[in-house]
N, C-alpha and C. Protein backbone atom coordinates (compact mmCIF):
# COMPACT_ATOMS: atom_id res chain seq x y z
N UNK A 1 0.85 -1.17 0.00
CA UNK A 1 0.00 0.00 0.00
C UNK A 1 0.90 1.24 0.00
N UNK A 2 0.40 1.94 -0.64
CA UNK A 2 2.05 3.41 -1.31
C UNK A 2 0.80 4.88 -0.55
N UNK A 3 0.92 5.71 0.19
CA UNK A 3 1.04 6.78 0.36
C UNK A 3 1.90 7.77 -0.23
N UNK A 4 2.01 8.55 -1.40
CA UNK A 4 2.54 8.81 -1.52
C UNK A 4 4.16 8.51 -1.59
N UNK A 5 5.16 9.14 -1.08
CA UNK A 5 6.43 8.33 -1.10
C UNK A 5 6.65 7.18 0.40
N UNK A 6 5.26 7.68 1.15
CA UNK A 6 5.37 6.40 1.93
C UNK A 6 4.69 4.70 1.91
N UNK A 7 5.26 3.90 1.85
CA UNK A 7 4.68 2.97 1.72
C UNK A 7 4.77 1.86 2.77
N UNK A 8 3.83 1.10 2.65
CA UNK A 8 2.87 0.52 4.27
C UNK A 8 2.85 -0.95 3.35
N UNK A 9 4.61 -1.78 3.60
CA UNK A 9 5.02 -3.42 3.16
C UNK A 9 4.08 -3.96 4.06
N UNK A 10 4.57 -5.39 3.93
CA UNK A 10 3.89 -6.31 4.73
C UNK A 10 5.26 -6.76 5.52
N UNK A 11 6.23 -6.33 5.51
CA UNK A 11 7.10 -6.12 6.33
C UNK A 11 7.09 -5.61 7.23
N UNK A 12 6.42 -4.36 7.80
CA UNK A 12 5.99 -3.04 8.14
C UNK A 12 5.11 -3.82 9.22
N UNK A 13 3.88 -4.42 8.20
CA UNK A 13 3.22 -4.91 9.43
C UNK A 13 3.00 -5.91 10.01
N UNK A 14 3.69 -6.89 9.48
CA UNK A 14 4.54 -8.26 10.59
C UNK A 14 5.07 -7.73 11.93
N UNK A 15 5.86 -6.48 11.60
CA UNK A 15 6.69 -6.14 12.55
C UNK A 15 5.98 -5.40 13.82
N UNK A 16 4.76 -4.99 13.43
CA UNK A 16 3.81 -4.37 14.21
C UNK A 16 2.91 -5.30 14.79
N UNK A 17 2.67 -6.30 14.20
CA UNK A 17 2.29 -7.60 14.74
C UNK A 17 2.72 -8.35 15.38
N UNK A 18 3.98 -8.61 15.51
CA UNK A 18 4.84 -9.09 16.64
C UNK A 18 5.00 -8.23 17.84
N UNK A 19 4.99 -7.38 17.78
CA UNK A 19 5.11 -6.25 18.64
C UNK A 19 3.63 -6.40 19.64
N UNK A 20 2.55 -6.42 18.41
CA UNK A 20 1.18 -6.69 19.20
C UNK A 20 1.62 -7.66 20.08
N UNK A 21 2.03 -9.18 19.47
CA UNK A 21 1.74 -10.65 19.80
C UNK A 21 2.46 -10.41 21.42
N UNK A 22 3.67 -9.55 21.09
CA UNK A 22 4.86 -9.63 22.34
C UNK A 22 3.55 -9.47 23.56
N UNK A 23 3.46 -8.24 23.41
CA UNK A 23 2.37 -7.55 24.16
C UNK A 23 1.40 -8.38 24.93
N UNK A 24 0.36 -8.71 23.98
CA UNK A 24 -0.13 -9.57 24.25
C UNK A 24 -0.02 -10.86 25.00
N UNK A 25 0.39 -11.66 24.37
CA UNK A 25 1.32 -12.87 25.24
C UNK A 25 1.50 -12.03 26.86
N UNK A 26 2.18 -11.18 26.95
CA UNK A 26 2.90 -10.89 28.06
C UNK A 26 1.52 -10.49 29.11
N UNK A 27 0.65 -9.84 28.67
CA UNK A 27 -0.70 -9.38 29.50
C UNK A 27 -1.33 -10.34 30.03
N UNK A 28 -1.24 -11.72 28.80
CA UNK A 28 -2.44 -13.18 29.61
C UNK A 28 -1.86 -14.23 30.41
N UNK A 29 0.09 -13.71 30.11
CA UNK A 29 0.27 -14.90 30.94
C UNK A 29 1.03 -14.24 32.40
N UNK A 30 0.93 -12.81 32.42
CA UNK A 30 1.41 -12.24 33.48
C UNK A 30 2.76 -12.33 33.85
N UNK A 31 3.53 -11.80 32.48
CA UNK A 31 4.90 -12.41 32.76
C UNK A 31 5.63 -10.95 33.32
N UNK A 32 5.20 -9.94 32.90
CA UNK A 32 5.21 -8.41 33.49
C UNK A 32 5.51 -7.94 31.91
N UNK A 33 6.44 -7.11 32.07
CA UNK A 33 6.77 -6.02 30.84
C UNK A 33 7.21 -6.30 29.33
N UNK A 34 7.03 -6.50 28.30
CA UNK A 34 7.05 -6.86 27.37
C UNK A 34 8.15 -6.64 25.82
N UNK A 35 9.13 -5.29 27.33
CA UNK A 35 10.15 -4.87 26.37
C UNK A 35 11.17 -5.70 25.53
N UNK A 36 11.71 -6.68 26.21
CA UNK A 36 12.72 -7.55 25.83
C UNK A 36 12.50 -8.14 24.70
N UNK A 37 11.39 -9.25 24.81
CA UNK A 37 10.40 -10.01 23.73
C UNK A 37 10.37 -9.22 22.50
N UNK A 38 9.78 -7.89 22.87
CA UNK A 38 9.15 -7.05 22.04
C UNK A 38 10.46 -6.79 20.89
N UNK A 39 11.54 -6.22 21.74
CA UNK A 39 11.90 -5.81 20.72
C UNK A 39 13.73 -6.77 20.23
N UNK A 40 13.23 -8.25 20.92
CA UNK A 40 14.12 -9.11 20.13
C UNK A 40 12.67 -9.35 18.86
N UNK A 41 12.06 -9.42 19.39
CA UNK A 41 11.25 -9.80 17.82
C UNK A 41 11.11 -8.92 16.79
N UNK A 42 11.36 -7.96 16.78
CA UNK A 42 11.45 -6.34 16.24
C UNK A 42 12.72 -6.68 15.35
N UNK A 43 13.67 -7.28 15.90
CA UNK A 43 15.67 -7.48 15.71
C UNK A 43 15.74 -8.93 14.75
N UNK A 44 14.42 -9.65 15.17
CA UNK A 44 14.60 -11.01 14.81
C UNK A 44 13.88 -10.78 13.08
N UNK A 45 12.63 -10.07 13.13
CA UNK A 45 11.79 -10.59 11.84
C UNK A 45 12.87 -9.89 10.54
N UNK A 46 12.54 -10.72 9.62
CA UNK A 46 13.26 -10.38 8.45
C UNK A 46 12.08 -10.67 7.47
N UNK A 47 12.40 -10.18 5.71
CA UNK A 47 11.35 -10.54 5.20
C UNK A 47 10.74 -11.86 4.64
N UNK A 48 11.17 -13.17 5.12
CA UNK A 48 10.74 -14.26 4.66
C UNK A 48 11.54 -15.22 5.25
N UNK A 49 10.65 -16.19 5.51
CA UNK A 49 10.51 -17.37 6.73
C UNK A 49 12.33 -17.98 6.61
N UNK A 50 12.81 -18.16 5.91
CA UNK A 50 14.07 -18.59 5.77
C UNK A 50 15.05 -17.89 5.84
N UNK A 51 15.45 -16.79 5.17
CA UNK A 51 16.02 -15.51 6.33
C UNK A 51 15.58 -15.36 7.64
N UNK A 52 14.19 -15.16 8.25
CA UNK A 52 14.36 -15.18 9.25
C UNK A 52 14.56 -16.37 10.62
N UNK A 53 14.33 -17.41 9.65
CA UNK A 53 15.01 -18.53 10.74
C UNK A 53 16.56 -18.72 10.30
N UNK A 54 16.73 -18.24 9.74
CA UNK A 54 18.63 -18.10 9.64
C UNK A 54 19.36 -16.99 10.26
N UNK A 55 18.88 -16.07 10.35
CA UNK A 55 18.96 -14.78 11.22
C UNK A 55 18.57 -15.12 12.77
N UNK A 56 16.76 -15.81 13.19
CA UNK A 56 17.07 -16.10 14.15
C UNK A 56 17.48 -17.39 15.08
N UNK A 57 18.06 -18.29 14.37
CA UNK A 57 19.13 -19.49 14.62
C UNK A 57 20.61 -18.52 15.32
N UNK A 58 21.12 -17.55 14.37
CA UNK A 58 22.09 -16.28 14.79
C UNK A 58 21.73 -16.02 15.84
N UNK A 59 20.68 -15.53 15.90
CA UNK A 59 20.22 -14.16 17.34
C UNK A 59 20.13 -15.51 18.07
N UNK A 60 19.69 -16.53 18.47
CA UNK A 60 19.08 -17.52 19.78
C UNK A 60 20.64 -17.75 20.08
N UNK A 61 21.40 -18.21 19.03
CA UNK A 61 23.11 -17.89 19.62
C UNK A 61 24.08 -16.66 20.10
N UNK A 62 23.18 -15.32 19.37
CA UNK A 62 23.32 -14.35 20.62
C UNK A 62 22.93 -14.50 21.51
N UNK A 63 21.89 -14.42 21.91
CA UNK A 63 20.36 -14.71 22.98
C UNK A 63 21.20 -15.20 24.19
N UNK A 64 21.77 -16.50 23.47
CA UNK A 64 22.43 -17.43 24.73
C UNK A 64 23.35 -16.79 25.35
N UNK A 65 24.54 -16.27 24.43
CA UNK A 65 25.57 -16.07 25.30
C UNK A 65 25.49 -14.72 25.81
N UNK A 66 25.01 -13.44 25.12
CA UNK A 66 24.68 -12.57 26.06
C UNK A 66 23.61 -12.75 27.25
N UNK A 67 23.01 -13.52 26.97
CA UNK A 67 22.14 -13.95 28.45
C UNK A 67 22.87 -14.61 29.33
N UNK A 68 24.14 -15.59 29.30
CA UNK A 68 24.80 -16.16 29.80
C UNK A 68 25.25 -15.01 30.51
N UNK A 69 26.19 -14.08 30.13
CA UNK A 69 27.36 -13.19 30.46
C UNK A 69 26.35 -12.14 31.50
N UNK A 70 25.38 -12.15 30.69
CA UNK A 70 24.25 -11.29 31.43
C UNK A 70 24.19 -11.74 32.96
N UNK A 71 23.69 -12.83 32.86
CA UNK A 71 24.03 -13.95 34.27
C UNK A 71 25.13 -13.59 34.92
N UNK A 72 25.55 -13.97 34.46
CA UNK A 72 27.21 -13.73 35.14
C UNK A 72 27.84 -12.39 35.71
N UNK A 73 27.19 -11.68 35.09
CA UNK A 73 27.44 -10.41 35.78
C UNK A 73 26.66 -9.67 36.67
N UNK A 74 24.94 -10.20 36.57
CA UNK A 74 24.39 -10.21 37.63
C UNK A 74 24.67 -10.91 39.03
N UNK A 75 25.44 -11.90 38.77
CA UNK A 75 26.04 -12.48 40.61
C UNK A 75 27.14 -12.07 40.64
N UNK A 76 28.04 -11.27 39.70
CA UNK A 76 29.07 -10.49 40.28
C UNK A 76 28.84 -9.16 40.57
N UNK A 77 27.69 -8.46 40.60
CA UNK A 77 27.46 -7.54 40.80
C UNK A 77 27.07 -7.43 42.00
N UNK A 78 25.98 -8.68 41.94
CA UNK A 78 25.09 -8.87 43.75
C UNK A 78 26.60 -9.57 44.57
N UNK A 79 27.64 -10.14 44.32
CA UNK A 79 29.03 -10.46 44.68
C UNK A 79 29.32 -9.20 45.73
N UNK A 80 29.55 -8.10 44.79
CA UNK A 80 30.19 -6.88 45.04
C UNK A 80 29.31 -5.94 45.77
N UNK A 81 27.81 -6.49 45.71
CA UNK A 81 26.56 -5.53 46.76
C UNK A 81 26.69 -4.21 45.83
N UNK A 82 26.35 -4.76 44.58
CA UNK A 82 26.42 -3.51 43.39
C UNK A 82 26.84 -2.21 43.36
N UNK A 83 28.19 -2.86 43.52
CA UNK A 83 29.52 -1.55 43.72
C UNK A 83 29.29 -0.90 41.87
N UNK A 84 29.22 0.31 42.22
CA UNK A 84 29.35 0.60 40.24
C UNK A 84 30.62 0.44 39.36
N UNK A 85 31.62 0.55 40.48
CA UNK A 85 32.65 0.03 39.45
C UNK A 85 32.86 -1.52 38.80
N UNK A 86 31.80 -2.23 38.87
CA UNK A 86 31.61 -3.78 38.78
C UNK A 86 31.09 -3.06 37.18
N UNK A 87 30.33 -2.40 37.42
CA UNK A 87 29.18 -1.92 36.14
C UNK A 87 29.94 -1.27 35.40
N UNK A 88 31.48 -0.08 35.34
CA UNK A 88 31.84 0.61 35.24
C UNK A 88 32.30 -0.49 33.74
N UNK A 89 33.66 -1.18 34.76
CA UNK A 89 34.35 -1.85 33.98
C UNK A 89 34.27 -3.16 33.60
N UNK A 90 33.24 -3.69 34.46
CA UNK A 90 32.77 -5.39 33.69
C UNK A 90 31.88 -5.24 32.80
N UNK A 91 30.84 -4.32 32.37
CA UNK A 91 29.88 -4.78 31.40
C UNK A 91 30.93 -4.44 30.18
N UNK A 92 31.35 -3.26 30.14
CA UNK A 92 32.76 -3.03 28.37
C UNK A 92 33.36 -4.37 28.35
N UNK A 93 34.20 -4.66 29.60
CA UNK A 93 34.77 -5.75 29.55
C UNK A 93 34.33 -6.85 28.76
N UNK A 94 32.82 -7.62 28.94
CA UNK A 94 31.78 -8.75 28.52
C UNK A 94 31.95 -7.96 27.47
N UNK A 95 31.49 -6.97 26.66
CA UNK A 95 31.15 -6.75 25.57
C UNK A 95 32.13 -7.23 24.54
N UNK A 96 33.30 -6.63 24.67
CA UNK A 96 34.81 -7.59 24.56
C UNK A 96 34.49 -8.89 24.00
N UNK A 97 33.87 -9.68 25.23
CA UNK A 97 33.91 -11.29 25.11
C UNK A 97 33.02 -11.63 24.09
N UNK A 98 31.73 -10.59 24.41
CA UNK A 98 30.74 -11.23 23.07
C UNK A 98 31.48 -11.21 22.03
N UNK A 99 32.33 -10.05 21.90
CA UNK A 99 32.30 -9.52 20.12
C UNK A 99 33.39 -10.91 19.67
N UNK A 100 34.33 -11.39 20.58
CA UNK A 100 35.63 -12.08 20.60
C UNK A 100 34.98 -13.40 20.21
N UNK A 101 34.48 -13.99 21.02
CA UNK A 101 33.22 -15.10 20.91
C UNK A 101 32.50 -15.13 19.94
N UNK A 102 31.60 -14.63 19.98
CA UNK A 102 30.89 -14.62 18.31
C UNK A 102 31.74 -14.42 17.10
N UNK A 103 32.84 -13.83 17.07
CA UNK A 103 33.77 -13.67 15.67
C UNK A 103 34.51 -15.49 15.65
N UNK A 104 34.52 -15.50 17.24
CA UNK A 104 35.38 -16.54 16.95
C UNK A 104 34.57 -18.20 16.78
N UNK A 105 33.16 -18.12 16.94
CA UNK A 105 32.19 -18.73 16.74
C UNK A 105 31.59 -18.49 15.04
N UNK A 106 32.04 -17.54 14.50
CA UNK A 106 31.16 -16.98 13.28
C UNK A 106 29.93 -16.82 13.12
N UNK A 107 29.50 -16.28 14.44
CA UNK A 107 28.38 -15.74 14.61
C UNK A 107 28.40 -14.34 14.05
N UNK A 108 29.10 -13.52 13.36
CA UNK A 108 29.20 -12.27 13.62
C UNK A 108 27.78 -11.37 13.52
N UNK A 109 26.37 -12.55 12.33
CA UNK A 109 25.41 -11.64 12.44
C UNK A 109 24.39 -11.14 13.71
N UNK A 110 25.15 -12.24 14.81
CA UNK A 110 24.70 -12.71 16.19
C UNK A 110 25.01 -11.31 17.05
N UNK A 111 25.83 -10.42 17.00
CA UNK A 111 27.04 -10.05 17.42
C UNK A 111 25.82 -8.75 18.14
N UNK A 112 25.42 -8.41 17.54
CA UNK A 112 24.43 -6.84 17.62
C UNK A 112 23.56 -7.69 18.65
N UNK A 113 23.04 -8.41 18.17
CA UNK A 113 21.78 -9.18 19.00
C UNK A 113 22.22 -9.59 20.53
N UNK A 114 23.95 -10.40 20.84
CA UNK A 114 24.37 -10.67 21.88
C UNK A 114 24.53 -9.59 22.56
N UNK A 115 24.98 -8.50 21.95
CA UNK A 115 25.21 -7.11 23.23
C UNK A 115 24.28 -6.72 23.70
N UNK A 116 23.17 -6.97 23.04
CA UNK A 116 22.07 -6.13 23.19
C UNK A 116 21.21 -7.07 24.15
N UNK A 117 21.13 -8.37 24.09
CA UNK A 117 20.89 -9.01 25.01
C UNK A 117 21.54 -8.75 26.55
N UNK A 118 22.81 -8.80 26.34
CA UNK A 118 23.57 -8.58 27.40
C UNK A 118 23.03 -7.11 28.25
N UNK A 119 23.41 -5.57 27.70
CA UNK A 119 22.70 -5.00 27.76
C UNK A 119 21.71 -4.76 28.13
N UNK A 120 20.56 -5.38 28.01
CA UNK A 120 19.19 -5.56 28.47
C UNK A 120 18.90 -6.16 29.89
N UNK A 121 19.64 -6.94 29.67
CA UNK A 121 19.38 -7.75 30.80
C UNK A 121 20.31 -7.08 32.17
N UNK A 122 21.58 -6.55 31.60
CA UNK A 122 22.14 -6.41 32.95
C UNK A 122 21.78 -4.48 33.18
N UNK A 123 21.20 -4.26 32.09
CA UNK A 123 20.99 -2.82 32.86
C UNK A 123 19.49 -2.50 33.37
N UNK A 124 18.18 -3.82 33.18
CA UNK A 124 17.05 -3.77 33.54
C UNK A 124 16.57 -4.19 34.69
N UNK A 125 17.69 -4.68 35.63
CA UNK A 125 17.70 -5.55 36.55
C UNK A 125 17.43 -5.05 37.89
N UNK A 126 16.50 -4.65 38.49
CA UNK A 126 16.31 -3.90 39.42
C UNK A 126 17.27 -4.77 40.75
N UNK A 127 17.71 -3.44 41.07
CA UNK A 127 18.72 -4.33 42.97
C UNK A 127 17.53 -5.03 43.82
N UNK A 128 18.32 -6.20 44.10
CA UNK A 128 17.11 -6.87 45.06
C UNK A 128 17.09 -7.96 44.71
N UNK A 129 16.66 -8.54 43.16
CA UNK A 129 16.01 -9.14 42.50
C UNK A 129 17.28 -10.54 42.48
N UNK A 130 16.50 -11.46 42.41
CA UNK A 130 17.03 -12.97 42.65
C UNK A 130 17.30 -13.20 41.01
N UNK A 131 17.94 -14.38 41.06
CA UNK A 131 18.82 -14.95 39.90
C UNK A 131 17.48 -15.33 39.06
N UNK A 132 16.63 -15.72 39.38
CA UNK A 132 15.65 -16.07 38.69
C UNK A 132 14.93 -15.16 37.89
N UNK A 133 15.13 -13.69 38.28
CA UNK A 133 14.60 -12.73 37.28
C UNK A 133 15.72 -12.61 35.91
N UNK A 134 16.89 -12.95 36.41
CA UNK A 134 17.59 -12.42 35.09
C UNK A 134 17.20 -13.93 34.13
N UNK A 135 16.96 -14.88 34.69
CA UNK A 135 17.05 -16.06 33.79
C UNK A 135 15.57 -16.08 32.70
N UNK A 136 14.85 -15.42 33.86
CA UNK A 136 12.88 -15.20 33.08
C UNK A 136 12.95 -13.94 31.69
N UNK A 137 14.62 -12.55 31.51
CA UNK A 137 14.87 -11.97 30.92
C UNK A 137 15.28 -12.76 29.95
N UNK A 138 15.83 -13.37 30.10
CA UNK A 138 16.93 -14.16 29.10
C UNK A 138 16.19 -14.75 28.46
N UNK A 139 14.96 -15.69 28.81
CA UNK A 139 13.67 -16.33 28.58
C UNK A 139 12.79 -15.39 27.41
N UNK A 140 12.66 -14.05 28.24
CA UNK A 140 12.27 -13.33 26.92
C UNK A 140 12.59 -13.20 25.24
N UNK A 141 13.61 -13.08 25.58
CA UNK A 141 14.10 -13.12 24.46
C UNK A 141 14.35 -13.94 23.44
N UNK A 142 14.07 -14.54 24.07
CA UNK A 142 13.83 -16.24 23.16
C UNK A 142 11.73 -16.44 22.41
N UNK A 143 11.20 -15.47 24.03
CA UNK A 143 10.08 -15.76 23.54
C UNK A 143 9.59 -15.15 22.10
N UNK A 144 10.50 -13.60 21.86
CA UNK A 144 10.14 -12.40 20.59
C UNK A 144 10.65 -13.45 19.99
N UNK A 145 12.03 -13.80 19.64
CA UNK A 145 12.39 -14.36 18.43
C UNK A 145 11.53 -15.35 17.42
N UNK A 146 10.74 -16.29 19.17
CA UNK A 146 10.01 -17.56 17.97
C UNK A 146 8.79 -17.02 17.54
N UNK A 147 8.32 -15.68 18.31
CA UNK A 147 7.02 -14.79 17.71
C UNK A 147 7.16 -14.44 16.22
N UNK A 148 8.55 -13.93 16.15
CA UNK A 148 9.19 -13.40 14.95
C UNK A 148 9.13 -14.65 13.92
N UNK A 149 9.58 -15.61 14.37
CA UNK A 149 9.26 -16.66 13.46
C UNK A 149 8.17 -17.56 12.88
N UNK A 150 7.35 -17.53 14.18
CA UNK A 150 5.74 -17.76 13.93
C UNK A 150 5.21 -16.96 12.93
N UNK A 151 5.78 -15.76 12.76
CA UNK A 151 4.75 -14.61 12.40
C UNK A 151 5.09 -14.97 10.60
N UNK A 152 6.66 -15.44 10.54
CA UNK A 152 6.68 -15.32 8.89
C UNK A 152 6.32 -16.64 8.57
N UNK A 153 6.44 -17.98 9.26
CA UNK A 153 5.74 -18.74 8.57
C UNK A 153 4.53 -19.34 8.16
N UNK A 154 3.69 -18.29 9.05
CA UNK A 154 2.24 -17.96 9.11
C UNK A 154 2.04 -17.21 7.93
N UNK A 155 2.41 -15.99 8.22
CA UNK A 155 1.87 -15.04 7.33
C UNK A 155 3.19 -14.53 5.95
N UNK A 156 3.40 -15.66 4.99
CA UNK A 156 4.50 -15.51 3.62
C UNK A 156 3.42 -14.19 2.94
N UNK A 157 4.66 -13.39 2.78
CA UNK A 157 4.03 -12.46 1.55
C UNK A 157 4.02 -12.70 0.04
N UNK A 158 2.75 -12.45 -0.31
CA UNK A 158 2.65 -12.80 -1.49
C UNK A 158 3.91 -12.46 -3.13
N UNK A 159 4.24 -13.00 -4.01
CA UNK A 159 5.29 -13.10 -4.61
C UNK A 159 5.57 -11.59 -4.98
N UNK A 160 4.79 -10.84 -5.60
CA UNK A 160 4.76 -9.86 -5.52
C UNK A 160 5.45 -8.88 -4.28
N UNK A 161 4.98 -8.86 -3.60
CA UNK A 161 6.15 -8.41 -2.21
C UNK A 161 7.20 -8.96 -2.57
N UNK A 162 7.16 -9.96 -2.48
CA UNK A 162 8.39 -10.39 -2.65
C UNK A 162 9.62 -9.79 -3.04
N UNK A 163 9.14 -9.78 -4.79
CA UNK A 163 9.65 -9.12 -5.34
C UNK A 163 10.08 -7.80 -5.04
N UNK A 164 9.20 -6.57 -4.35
CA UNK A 164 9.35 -5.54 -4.17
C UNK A 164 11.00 -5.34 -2.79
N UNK A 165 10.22 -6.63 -1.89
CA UNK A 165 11.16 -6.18 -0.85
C UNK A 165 12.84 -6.50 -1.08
N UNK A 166 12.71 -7.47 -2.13
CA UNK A 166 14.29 -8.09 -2.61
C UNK A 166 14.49 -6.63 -3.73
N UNK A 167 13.82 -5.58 -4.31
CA UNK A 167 14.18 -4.92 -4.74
C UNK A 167 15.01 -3.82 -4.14
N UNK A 168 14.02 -3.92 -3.13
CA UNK A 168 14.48 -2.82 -1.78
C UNK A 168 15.85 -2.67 -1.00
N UNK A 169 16.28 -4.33 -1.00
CA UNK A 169 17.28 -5.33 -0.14
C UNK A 169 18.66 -4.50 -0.96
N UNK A 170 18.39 -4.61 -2.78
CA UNK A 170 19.33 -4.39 -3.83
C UNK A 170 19.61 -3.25 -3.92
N UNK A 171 18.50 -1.92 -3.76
CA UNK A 171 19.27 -0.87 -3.42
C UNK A 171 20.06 -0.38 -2.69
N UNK A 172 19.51 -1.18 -1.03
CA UNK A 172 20.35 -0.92 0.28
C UNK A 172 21.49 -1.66 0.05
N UNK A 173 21.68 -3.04 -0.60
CA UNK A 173 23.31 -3.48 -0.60
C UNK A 173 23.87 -2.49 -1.73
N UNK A 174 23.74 -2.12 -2.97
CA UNK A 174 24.30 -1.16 -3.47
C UNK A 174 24.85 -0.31 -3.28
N UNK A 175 23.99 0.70 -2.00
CA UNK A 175 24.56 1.67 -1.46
C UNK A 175 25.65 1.51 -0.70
N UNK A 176 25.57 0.26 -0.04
CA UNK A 176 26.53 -0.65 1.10
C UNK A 176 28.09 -0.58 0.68
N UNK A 177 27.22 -1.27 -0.89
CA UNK A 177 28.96 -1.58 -1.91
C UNK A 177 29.65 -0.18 -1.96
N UNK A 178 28.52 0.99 -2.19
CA UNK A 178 29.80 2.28 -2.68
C UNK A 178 30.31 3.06 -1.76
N UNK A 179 29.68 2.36 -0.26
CA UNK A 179 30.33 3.30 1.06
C UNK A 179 31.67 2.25 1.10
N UNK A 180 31.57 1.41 0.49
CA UNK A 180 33.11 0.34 0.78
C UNK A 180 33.52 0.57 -0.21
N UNK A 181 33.39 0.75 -0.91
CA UNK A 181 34.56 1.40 -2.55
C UNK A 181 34.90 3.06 -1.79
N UNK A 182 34.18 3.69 -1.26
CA UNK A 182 34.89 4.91 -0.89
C UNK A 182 35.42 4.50 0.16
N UNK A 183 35.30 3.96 1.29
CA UNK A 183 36.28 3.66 2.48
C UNK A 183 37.57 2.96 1.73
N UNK A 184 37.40 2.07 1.27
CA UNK A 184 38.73 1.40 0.54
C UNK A 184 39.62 2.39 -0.24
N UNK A 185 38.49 3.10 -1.17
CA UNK A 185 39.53 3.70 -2.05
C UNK A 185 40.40 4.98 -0.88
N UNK A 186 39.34 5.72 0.67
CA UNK A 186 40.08 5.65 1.16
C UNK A 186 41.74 5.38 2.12
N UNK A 187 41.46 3.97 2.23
CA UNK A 187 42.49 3.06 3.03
C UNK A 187 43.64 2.88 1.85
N UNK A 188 43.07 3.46 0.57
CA UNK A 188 44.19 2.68 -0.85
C UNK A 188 45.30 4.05 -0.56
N UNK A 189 44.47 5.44 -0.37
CA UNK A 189 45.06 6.54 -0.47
C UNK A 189 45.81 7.07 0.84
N UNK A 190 45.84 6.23 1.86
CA UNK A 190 46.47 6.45 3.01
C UNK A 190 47.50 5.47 2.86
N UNK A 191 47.21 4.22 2.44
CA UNK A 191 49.02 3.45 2.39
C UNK A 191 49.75 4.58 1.38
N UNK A 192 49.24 4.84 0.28
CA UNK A 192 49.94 5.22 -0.87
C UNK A 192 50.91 6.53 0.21
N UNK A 193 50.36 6.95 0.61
CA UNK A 193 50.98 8.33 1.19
C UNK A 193 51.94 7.82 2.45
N UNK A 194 51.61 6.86 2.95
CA UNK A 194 52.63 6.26 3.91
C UNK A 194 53.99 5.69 3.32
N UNK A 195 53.63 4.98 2.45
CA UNK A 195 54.65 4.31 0.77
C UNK A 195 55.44 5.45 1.02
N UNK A 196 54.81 6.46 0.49
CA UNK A 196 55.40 7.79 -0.34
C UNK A 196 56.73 8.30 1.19
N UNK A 197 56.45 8.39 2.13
CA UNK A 197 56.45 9.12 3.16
C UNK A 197 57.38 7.74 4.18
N UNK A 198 57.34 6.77 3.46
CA UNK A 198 58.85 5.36 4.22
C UNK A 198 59.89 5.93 2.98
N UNK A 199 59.59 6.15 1.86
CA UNK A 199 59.99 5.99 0.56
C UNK A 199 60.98 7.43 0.96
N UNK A 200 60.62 8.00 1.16
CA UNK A 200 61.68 10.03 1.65
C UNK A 200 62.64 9.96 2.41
């Protein structure tokens, strides 16, 4: 549906539909707040059922280990009787490990999704709160993703979309390609001048 230069995919409103579902879900089964869910499923949907179970196969291997680390830094925090320098310099620290971990896992599309897990979890964590809340967070996030995935193999857009959104995909990698032909042709023009400048 085209408004003018705006247009209303079925991408658009999967993603608003998961968002409902998060919601929802979270109101009947009284799990409390719906942010986490909400917006791993927001991170998770892609436009078609096989991208997005390949994307979120990625994210549930973020999911894990930033929920892990998440863990982990919630009992070193309650360790320390949530000294802030625990917070200061251990959460950068973990972030470190995700990025190290997932590269070294080849997760790298995981990589956004694990911090952000991590993130979530260790900065939503109210003082007080027992190990069992960070594990019911971690839980969340698992719950958006399979929403995200329910949602595309329920609802495939018709070929037509299809088409449109893989058109869409081709402009954005295009643009992708010529910010890396100018960074490169950058990086080409900084050895050259270093060359030039061992070379004197």
């Amino acid at each position: 549906m085209q408004f003018g230069r705006f247009r209303l995919g079925m991408r658009t409103t999967k993603t608003a539909l998961a968002v409902f579902l998060c919601i929802l879900f979270f109101h009947v089964s009284n799990r409390g707040l719906p942010m986490i869910a909400a917006l791993s499923a927001v991170f998770s949907l892609r436009q078609d059922l096989t991208t997005t179970v390949s994307f979120g196969r990625s994210r549930i291997i973020g999911n894990t280990l930033g929920g892990l680390l998440g863990i982990f830094y919630f009992f070193v925090k309650n360790y320390f009787h949530n000294d802030f320098l625990v917070e200061l310099f251990l959460l950068p620290l973990l972030v470190i490990v995700v990025i190290v971990v997932s590269d070294g896992i080849d997760n790298n599309s995981g990589i956004i999704s694990a911090i952000s897990t991590l993130l979530l979890i260790s900065l939503s964590i109210p003082q007080g709160e027992s190990s069992l809340y960070a594990i019911q967070r971690v839980l969340d996030t698992f719950i958006g993703t399979f929403i995200a995935i329910g949602i595309n193999f329920f609802l495939r857009p018709p070929e037509i979309e299809k088409k449109e959104e893989l058109a869409e995909d081709l402009v954005e990698l295009k643009k992708r390609e010529e910010r890396l032909r100018e960074d490169l042709a950058k990086v080409e023009e900084q050895i050259k001048k270093q060359n030039n400048h061992l070379d004197q």
